[in-house]
Protein backbone atom coordinates (compact mmCIF):
# COMPACT_ATOMS: atom_id res chain seq x y z
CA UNK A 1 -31.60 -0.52 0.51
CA UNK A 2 -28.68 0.10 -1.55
CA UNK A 3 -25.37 -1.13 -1.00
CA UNK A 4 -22.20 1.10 0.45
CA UNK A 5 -20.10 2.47 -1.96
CA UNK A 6 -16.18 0.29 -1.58
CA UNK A 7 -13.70 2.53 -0.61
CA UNK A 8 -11.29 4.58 -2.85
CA UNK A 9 -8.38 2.67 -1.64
CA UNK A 10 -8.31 -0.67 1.32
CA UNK A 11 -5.00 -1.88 2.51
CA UNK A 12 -5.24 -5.34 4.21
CA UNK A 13 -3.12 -6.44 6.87
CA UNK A 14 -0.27 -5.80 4.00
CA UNK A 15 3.55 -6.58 5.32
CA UNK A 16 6.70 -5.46 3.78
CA UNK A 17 9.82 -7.09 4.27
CA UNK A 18 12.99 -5.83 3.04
CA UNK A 19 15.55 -8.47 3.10
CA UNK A 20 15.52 -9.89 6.79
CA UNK A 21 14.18 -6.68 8.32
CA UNK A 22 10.25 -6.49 8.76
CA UNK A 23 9.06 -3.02 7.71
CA UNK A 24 5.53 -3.02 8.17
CA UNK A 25 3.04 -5.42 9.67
CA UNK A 26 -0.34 -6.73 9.44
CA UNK A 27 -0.87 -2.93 8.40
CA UNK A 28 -4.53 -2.18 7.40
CA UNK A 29 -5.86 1.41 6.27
CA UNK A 30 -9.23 3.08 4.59
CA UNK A 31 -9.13 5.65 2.30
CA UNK A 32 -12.88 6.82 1.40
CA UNK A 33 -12.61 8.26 -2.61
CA UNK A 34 -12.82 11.95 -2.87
CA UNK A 35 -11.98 12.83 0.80
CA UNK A 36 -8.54 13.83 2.06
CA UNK A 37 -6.55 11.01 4.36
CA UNK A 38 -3.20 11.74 6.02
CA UNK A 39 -0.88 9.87 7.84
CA UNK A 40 0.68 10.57 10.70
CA UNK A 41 4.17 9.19 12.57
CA UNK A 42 7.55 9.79 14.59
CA UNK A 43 10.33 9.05 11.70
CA UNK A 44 10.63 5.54 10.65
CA UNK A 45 7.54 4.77 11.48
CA UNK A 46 6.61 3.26 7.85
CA UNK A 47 4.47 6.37 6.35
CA UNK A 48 6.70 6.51 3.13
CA UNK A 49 7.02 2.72 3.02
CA UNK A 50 3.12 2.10 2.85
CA UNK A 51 3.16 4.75 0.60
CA UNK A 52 5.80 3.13 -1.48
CA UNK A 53 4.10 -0.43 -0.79
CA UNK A 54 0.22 1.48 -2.30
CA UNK A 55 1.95 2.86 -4.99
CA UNK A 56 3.95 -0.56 -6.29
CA UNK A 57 7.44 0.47 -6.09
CA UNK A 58 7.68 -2.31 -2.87
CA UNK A 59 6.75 -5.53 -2.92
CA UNK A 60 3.83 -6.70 -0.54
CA UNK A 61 5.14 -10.09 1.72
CA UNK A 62 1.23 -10.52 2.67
CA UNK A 63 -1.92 -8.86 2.66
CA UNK A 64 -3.52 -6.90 -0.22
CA UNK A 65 -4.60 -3.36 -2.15
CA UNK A 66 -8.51 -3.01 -3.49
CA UNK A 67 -8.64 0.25 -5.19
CA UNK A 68 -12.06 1.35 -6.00
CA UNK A 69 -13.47 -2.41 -4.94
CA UNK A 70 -11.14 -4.33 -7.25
CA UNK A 71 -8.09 -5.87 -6.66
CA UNK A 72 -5.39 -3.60 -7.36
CA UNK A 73 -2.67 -4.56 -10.80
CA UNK A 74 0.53 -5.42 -8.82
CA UNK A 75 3.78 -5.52 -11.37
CA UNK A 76 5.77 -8.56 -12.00
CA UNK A 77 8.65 -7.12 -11.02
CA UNK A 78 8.45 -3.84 -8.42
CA UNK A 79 10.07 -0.57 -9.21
CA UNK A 80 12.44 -1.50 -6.30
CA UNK A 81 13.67 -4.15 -8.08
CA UNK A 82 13.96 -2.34 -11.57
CA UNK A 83 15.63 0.28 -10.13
CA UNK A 84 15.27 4.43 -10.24
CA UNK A 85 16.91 4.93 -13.20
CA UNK A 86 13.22 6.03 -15.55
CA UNK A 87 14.24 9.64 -17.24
């Protein structure tokens, strides 16, 4: 028997605070590699945050990103906190 291939990506239970306000919570999500995953929501819902929070421009509060089994490379310092200003 051979084992299951790890998913593409694997949030778990990730939280993102931004200063006092909690923006997502205990927020977990499978993404198989290769297949298409969308994510649906009424506005403000946190879809662009996790997105944000995936992609390292926000910094996680808990939880964690395995991308392709491993731990995902999280930056020192976030793109949030460097700022937008890459030309």
């Amino acid at each position: 028997m051979t084992a299951a291939a790890p998913p593409g990506i694997l949030v778990d239970r990730i939280g993102v605070r931004l200063g006092r306000r909690e923006i997502l919570r205990e927020v977990t999500l499978t993404a198989a590699a290769g297949q298409i995953t969308y994510l649906l929501g009424r506005n403000g819902a946190g879809k662009s945050t996790l997105l944000r929070a995936i992609a390292g421009i926000v910094p996680l509060s808990s939880g964690s990103i395995s991308v392709n089994g491993g731990e995902a490379a999280r930056a020192a310092r976030p793109l949030a906190e460097i700022g937008t200003h890459l030309h």
